[in-house]
PDB file of N, CA and C in Angstrom:
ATOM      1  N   UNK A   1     181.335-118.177 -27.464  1.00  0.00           N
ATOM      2  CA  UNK A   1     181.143-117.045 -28.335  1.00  0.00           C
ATOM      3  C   UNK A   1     179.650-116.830 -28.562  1.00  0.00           C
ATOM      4  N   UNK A   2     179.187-115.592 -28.313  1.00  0.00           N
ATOM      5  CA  UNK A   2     178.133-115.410 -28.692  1.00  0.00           C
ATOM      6  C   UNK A   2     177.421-114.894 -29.932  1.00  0.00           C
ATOM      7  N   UNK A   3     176.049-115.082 -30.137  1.00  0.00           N
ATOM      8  CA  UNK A   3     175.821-115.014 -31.533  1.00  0.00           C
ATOM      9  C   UNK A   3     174.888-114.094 -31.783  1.00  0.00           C
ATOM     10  N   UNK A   4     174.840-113.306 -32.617  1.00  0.00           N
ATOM     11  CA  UNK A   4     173.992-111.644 -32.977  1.00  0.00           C
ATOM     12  C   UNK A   4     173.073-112.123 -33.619  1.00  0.00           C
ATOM     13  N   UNK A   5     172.275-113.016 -33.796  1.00  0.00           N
ATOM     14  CA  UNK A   5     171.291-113.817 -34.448  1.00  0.00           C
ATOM     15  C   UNK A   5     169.942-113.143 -33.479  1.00  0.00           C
ATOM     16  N   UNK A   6     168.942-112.866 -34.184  1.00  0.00           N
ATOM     17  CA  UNK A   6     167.788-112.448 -33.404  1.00  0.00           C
ATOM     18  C   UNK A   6     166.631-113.448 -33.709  1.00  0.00           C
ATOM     19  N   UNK A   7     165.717-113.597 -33.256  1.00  0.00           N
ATOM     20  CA  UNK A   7     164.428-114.426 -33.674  1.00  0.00           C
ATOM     21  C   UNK A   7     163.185-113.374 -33.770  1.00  0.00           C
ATOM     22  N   UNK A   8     162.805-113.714 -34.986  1.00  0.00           N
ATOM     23  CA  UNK A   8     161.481-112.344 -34.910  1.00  0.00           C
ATOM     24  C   UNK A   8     160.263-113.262 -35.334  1.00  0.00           C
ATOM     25  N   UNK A   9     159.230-112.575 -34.359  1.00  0.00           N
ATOM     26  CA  UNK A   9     158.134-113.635 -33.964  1.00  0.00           C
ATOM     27  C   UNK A   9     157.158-111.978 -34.547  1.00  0.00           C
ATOM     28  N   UNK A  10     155.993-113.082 -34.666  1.00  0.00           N
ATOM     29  CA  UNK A  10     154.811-112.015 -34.983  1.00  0.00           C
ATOM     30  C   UNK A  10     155.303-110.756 -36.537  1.00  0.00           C
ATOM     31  N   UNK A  11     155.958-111.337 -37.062  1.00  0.00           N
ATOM     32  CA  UNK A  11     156.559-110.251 -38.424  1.00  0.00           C
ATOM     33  C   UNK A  11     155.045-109.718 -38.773  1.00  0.00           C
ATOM     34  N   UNK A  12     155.660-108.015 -39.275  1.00  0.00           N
ATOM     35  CA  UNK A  12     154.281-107.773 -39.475  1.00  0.00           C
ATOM     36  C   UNK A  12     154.263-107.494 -41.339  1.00  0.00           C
ATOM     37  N   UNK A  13     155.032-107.616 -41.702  1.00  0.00           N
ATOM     38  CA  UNK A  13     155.193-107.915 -43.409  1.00  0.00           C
ATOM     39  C   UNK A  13     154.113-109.272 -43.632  1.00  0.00           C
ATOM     40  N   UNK A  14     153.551-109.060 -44.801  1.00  0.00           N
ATOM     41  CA  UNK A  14     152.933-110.143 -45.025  1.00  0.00           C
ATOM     42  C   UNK A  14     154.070-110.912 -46.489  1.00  0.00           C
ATOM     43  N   UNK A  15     153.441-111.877 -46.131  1.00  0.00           N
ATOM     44  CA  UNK A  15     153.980-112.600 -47.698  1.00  0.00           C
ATOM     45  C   UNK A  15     153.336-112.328 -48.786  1.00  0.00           C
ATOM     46  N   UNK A  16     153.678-112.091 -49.732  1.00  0.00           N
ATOM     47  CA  UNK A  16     153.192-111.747 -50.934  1.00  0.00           C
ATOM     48  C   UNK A  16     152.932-113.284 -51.585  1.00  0.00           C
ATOM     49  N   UNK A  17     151.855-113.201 -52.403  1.00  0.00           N
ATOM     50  CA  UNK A  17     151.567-114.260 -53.551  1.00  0.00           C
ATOM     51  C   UNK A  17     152.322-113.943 -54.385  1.00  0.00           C
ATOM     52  N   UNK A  18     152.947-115.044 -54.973  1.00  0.00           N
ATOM     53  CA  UNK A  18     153.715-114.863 -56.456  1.00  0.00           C
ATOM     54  C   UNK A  18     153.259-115.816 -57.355  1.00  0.00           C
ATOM     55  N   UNK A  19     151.998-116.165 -57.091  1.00  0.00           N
ATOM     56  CA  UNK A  19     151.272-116.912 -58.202  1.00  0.00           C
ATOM     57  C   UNK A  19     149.982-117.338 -57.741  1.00  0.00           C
ATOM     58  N   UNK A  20     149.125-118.208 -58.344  1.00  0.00           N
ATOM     59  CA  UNK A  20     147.532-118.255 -58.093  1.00  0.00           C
ATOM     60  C   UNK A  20     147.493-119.229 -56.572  1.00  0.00           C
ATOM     61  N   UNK A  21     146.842-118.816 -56.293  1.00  0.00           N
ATOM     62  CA  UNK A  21     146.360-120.185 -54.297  1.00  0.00           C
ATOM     63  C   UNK A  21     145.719-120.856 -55.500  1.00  0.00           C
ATOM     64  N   UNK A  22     145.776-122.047 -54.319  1.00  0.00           N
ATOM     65  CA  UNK A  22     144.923-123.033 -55.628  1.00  0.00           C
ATOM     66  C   UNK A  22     143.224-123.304 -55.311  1.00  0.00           C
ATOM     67  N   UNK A  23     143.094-122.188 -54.763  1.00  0.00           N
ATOM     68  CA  UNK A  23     141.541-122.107 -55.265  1.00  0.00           C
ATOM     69  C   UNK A  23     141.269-121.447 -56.485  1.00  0.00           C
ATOM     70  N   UNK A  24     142.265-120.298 -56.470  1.00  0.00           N
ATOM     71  CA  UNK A  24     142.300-119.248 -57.882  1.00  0.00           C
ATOM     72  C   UNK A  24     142.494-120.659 -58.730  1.00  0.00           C
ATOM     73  N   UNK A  25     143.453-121.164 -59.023  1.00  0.00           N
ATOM     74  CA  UNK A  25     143.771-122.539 -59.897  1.00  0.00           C
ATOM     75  C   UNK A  25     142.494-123.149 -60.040  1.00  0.00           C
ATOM     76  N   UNK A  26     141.894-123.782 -59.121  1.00  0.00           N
ATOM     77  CA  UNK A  26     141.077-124.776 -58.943  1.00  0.00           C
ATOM     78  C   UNK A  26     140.025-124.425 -60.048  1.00  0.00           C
ATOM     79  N   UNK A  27     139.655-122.804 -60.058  1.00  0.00           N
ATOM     80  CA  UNK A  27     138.173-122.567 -60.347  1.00  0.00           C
ATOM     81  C   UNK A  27     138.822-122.347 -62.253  1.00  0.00           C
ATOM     82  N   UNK A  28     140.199-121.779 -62.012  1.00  0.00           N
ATOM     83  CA  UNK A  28     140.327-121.322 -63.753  1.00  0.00           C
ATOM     84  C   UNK A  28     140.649-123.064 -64.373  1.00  0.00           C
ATOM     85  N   UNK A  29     141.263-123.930 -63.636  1.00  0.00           N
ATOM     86  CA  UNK A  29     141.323-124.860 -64.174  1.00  0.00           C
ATOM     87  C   UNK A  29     139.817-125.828 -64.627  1.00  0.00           C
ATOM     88  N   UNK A  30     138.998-125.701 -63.875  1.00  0.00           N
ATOM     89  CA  UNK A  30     137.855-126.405 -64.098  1.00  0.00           C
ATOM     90  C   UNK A  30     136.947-125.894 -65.345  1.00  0.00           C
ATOM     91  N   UNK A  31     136.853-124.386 -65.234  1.00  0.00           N
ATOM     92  CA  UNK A  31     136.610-123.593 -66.346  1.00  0.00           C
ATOM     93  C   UNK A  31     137.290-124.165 -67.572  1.00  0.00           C
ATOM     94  N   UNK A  32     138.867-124.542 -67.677  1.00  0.00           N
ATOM     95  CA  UNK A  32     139.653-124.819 -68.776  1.00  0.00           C
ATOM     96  C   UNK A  32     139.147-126.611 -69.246  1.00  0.00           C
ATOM     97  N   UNK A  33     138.172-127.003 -68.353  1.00  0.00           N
ATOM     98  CA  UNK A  33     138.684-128.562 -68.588  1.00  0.00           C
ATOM     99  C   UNK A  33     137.409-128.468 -69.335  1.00  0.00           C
ATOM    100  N   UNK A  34     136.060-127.856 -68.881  1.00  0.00           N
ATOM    101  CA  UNK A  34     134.681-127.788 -69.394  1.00  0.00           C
ATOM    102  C   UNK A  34     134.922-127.118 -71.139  1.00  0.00           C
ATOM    103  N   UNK A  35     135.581-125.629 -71.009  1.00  0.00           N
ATOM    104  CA  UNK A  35     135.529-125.595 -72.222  1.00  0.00           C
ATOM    105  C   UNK A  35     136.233-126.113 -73.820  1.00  0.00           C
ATOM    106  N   UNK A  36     137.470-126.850 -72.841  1.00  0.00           N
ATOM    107  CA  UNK A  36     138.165-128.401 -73.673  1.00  0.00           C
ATOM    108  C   UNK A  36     137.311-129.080 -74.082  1.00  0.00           C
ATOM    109  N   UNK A  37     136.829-129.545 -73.078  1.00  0.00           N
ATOM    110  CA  UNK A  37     135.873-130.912 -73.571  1.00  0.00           C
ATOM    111  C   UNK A  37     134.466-130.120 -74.795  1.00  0.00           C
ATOM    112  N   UNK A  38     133.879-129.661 -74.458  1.00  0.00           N
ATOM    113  CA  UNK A  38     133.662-128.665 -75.814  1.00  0.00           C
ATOM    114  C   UNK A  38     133.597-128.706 -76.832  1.00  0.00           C
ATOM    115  N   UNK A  39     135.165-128.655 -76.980  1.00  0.00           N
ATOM    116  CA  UNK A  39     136.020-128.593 -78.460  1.00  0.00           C
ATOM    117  C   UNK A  39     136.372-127.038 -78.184  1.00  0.00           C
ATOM    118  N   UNK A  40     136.158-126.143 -77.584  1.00  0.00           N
ATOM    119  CA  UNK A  40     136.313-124.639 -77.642  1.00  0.00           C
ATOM    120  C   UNK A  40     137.815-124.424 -77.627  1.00  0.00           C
ATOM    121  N   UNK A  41     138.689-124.634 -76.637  1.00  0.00           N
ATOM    122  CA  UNK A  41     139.753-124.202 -76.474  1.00  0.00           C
ATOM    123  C   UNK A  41     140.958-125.699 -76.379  1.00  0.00           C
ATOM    124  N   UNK A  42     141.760-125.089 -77.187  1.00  0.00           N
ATOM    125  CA  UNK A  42     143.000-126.418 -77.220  1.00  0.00           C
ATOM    126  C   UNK A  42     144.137-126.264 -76.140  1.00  0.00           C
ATOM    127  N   UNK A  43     144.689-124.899 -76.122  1.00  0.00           N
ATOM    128  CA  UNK A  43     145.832-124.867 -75.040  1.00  0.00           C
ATOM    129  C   UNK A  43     145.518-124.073 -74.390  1.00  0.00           C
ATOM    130  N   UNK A  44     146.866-123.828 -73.354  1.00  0.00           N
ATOM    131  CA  UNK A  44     147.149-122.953 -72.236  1.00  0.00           C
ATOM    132  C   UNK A  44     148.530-122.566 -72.305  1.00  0.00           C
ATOM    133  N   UNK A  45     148.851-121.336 -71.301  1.00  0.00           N
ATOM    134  CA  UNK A  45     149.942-120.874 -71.099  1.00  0.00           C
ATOM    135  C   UNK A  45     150.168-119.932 -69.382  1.00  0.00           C
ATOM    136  N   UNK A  46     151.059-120.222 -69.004  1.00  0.00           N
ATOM    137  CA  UNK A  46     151.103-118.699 -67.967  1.00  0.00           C
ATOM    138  C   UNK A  46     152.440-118.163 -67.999  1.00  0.00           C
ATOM    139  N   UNK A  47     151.676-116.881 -67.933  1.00  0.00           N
ATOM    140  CA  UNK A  47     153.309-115.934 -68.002  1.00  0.00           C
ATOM    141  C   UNK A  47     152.988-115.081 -66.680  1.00  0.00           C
ATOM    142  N   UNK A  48     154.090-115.138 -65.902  1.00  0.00           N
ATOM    143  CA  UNK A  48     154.515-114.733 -64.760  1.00  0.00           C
ATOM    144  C   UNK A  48     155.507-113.366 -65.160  1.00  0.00           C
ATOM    145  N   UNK A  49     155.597-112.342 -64.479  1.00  0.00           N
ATOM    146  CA  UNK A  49     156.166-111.143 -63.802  1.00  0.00           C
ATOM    147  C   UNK A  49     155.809-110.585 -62.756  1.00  0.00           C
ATOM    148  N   UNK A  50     157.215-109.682 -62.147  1.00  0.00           N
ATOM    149  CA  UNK A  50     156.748-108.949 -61.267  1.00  0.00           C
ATOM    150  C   UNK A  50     155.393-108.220 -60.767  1.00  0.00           C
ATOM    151  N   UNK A  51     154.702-107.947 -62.007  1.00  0.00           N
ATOM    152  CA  UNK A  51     153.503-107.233 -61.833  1.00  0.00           C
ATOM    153  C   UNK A  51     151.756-108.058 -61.218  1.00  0.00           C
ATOM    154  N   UNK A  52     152.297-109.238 -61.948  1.00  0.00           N
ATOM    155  CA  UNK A  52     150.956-109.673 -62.972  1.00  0.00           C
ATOM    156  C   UNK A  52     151.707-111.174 -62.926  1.00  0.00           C
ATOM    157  N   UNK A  53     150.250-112.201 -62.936  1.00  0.00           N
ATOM    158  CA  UNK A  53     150.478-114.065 -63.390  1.00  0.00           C
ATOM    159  C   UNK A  53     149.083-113.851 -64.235  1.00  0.00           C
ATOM    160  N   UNK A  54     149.453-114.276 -65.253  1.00  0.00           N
ATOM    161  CA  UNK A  54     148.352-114.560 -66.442  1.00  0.00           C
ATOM    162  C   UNK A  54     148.049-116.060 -66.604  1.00  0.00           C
ATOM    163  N   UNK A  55     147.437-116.477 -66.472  1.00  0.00           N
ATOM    164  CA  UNK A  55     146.501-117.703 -67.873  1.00  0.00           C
ATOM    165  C   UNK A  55     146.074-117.176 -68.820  1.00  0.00           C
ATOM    166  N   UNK A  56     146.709-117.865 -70.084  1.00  0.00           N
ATOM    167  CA  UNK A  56     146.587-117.282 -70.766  1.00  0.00           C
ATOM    168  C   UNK A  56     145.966-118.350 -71.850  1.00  0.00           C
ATOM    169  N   UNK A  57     144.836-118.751 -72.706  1.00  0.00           N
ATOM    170  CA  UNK A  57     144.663-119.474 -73.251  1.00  0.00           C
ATOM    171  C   UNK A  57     144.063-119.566 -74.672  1.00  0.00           C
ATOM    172  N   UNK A  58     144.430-120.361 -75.491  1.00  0.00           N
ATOM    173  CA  UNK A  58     144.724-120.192 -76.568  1.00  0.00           C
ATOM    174  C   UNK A  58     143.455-121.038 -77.641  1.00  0.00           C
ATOM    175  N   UNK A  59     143.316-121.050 -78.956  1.00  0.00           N
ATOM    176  CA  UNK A  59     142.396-121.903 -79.417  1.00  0.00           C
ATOM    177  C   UNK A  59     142.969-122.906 -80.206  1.00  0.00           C
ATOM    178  N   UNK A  60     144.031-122.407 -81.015  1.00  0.00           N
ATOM    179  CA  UNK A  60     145.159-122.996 -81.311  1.00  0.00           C
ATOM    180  C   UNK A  60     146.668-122.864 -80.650  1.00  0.00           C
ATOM    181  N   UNK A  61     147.221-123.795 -80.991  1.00  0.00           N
ATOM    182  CA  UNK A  61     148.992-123.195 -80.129  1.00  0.00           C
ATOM    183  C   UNK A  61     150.008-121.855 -80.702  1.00  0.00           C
ATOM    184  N   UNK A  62     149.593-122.030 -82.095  1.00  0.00           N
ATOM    185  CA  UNK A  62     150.228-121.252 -83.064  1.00  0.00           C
ATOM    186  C   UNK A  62     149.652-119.489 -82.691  1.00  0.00           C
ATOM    187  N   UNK A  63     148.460-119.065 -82.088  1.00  0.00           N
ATOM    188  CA  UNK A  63     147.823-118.232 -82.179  1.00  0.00           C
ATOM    189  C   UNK A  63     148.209-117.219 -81.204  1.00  0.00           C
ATOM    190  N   UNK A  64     147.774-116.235 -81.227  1.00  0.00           N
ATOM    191  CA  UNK A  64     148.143-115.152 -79.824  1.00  0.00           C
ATOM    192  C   UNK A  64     146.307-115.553 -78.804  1.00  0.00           C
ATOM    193  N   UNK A  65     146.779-115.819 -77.480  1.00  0.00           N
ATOM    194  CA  UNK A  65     145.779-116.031 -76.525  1.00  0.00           C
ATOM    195  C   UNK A  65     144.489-115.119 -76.756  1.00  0.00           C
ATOM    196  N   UNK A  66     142.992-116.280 -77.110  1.00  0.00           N
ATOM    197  CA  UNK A  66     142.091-115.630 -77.015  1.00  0.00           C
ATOM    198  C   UNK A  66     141.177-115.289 -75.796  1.00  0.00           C
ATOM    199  N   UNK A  67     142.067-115.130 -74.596  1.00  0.00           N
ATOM    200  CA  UNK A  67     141.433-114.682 -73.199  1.00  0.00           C
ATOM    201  C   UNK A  67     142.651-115.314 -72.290  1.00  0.00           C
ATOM    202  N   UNK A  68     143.176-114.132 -71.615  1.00  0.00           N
ATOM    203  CA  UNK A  68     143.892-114.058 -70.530  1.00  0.00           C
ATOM    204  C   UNK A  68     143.330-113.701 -69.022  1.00  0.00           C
ATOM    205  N   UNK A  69     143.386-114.463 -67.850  1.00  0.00           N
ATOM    206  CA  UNK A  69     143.211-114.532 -66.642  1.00  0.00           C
ATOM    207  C   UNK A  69     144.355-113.841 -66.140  1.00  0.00           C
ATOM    208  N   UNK A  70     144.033-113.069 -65.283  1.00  0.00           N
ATOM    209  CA  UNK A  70     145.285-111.974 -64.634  1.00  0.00           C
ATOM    210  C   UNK A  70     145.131-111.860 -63.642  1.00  0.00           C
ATOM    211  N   UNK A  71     146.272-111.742 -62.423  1.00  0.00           N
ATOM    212  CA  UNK A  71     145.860-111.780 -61.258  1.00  0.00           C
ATOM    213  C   UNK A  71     147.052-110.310 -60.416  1.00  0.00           C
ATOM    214  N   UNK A  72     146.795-109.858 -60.388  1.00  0.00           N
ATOM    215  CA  UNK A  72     147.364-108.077 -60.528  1.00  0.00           C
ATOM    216  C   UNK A  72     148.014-108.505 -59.106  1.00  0.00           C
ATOM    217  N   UNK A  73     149.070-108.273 -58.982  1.00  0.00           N
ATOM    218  CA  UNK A  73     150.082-108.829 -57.851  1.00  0.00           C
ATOM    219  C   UNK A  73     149.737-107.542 -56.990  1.00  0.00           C
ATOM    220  N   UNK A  74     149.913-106.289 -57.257  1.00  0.00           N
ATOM    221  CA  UNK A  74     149.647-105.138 -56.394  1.00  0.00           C
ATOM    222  C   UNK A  74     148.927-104.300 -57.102  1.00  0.00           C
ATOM    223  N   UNK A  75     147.585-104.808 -56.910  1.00  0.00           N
ATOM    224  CA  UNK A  75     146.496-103.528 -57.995  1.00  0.00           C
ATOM    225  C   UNK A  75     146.747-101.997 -56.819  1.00  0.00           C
ATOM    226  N   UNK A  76     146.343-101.173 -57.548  1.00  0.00           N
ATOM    227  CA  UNK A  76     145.685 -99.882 -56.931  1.00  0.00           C
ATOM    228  C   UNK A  76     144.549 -99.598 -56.002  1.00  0.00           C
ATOM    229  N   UNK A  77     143.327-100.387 -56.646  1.00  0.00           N
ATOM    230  CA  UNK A  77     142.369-100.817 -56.254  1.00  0.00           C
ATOM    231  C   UNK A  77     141.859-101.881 -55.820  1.00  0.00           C
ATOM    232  N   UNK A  78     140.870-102.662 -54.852  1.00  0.00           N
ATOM    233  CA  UNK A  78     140.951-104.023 -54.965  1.00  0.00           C
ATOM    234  C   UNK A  78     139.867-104.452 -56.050  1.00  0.00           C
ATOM    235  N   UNK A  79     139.231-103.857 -56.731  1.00  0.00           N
ATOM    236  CA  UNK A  79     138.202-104.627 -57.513  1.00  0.00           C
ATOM    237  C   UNK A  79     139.407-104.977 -58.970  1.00  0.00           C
ATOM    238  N   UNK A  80     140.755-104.404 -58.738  1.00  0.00           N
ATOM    239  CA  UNK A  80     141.331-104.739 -59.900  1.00  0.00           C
ATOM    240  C   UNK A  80     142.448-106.007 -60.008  1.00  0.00           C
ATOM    241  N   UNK A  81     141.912-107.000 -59.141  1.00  0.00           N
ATOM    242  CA  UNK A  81     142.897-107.509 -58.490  1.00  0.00           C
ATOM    243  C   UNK A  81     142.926-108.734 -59.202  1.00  0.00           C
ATOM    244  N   UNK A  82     141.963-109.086 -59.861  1.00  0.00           N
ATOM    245  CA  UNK A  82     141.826-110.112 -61.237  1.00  0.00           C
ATOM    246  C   UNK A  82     140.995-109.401 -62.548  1.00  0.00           C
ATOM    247  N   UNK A  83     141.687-110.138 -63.521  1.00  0.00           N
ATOM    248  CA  UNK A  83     140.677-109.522 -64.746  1.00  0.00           C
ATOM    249  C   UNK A  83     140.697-110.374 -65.634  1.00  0.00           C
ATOM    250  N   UNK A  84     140.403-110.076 -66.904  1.00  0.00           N
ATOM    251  CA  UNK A  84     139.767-110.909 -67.708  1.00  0.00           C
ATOM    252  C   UNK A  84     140.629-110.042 -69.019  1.00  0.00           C
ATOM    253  N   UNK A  85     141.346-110.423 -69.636  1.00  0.00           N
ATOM    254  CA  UNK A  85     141.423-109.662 -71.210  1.00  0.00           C
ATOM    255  C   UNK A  85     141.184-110.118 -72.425  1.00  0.00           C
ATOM    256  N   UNK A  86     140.601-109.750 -74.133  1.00  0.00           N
ATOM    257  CA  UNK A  86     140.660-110.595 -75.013  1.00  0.00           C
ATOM    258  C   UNK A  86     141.750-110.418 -75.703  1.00  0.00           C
ATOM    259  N   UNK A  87     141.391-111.006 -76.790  1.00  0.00           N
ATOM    260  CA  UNK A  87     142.608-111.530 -77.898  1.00  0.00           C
ATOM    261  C   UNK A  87     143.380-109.861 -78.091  1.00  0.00           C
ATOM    262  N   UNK A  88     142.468-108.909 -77.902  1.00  0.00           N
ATOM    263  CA  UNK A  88     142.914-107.753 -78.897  1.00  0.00           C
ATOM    264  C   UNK A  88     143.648-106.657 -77.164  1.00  0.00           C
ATOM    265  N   UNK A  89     143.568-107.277 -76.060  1.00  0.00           N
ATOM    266  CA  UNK A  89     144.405-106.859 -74.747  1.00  0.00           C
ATOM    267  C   UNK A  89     143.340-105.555 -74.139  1.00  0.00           C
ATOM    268  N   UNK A  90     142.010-105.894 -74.408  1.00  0.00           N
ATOM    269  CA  UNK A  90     141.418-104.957 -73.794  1.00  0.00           C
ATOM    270  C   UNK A  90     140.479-105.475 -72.744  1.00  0.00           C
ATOM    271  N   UNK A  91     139.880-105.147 -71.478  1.00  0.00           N
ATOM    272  CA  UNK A  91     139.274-105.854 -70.150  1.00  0.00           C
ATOM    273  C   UNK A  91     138.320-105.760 -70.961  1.00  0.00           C
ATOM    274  N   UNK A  92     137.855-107.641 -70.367  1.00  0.00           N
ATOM    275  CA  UNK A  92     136.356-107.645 -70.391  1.00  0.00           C
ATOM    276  C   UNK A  92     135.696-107.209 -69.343  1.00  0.00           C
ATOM    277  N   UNK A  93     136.444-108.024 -67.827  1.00  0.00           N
ATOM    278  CA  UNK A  93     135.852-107.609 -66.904  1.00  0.00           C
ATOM    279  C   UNK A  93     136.974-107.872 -66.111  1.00  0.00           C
ATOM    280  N   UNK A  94     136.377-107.253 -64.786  1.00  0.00           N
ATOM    281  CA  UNK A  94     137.881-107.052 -63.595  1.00  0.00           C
ATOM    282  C   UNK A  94     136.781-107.436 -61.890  1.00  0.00           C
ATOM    283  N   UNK A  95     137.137-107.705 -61.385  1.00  0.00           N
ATOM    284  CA  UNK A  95     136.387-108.038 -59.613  1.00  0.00           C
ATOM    285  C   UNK A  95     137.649-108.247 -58.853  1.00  0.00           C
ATOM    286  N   UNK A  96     137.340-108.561 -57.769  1.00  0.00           N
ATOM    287  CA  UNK A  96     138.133-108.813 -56.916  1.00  0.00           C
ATOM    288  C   UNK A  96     137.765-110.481 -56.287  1.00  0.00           C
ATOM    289  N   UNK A  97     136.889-110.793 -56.844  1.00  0.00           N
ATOM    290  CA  UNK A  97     136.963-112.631 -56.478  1.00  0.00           C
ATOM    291  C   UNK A  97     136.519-112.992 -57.654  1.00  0.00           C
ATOM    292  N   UNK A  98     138.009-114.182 -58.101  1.00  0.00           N
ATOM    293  CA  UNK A  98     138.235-114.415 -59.182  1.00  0.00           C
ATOM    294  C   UNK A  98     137.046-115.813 -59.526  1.00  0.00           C
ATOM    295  N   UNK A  99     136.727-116.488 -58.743  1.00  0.00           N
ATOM    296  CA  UNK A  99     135.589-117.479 -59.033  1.00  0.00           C
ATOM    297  C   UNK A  99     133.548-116.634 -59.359  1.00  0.00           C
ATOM    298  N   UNK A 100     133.942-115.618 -58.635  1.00  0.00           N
ATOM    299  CA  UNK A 100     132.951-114.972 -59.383  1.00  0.00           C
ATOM    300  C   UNK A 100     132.942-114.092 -60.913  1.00  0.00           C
ATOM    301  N   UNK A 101     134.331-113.681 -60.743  1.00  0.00           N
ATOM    302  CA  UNK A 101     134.393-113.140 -62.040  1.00  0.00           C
ATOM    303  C   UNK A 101     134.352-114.431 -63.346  1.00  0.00           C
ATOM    304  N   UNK A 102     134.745-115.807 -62.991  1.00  0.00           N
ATOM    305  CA  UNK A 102     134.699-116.402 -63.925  1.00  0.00           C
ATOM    306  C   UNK A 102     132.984-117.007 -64.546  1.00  0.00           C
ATOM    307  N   UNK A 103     132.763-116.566 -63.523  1.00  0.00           N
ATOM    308  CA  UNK A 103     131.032-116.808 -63.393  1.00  0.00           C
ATOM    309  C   UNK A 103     130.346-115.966 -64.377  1.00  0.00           C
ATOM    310  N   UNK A 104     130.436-114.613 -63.667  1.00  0.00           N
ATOM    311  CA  UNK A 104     129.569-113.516 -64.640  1.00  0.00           C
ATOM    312  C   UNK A 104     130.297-113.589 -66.229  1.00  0.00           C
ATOM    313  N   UNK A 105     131.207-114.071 -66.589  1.00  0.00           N
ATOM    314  CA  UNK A 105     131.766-113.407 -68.363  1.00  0.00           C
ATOM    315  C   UNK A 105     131.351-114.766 -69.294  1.00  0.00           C
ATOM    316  N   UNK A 106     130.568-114.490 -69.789  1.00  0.00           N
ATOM    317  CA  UNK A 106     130.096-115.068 -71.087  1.00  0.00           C
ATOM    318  C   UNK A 106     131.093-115.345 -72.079  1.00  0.00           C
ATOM    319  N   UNK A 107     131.580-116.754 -71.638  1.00  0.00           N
ATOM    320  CA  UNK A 107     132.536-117.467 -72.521  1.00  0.00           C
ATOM    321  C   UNK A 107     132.216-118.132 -73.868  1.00  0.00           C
ATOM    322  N   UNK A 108     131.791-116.950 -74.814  1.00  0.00           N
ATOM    323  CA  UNK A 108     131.337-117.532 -76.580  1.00  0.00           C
ATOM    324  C   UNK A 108     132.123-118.482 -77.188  1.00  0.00           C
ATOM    325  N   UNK A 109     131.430-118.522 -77.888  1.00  0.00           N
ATOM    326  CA  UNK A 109     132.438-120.219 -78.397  1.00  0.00           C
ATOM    327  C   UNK A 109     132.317-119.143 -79.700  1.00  0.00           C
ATOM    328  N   UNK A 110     133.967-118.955 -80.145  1.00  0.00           N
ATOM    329  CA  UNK A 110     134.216-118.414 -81.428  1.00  0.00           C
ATOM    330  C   UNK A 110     134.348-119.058 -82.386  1.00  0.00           C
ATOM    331  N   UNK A 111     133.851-118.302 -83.599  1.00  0.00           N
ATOM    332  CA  UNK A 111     133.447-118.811 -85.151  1.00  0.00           C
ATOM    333  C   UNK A 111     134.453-118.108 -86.045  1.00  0.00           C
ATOM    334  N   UNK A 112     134.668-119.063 -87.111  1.00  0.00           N
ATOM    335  CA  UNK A 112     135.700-118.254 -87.908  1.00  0.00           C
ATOM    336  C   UNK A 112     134.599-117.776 -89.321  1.00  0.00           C
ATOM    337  N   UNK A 113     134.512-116.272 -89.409  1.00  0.00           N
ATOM    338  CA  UNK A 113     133.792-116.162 -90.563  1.00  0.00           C
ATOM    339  C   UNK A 113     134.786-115.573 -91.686  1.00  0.00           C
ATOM    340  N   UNK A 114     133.967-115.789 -92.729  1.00  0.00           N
ATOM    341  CA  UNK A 114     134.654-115.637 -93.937  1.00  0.00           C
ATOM    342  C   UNK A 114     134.482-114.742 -94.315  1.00  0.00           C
TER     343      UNK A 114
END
């Protein structure tokens, strides 16, 4: 009996990322370990969807994330293909290589004033 099974070589679909390569990882994690040690930042989080994988990180656990890492699964553009957001969900900054973008944004060490 024969079998209707085909073999397809050379597919021209690519695979999609559904989360960070671990260079993207490598560079947000090292970023996360420097500004730990610090004292700046206590946790982390990632939230995954169809759209979008965030890091999302926090100063306390209890708090809403004071800077989210985003990695735009199918931007429009390519400079929008990572970004940067704060606490209040507005871009700091956006590039398209995420180890440089973590470079250029001036990570303040926040103060609580009275």
């Amino acid at each position: 009996m024969r079998s209707k099974l085909k073999l397809v070589v050379n597919n021209k679909f690519k695979k999609k990322e559904k989360f960070f390569v671990k260079n993207e990882l490598r560079s947000i994690l090292n970023l996360y370990a420097k500004k730990v040690s610090a004292g700046d930042w206590k946790d982390y989080g990632l939230s995954i969807n169809k759209k979008e994988i965030s890091f999302d990180i926090y100063q306390r656990a209890s708090e809403k994330p004071i800077y989210r890492i985003s990695k735009n699964l199918s931007p429009k553009r390519q400079d929008e293909r990572f970004y940067i957001l704060d606490r209040n969900g507005k871009i700091v900054k956006k590039s398209d290589n995420l180890e440089n973008l973590i470079k250029r944004v001036e990570w303040t060490r926040l103060k609580l004033v009275k």
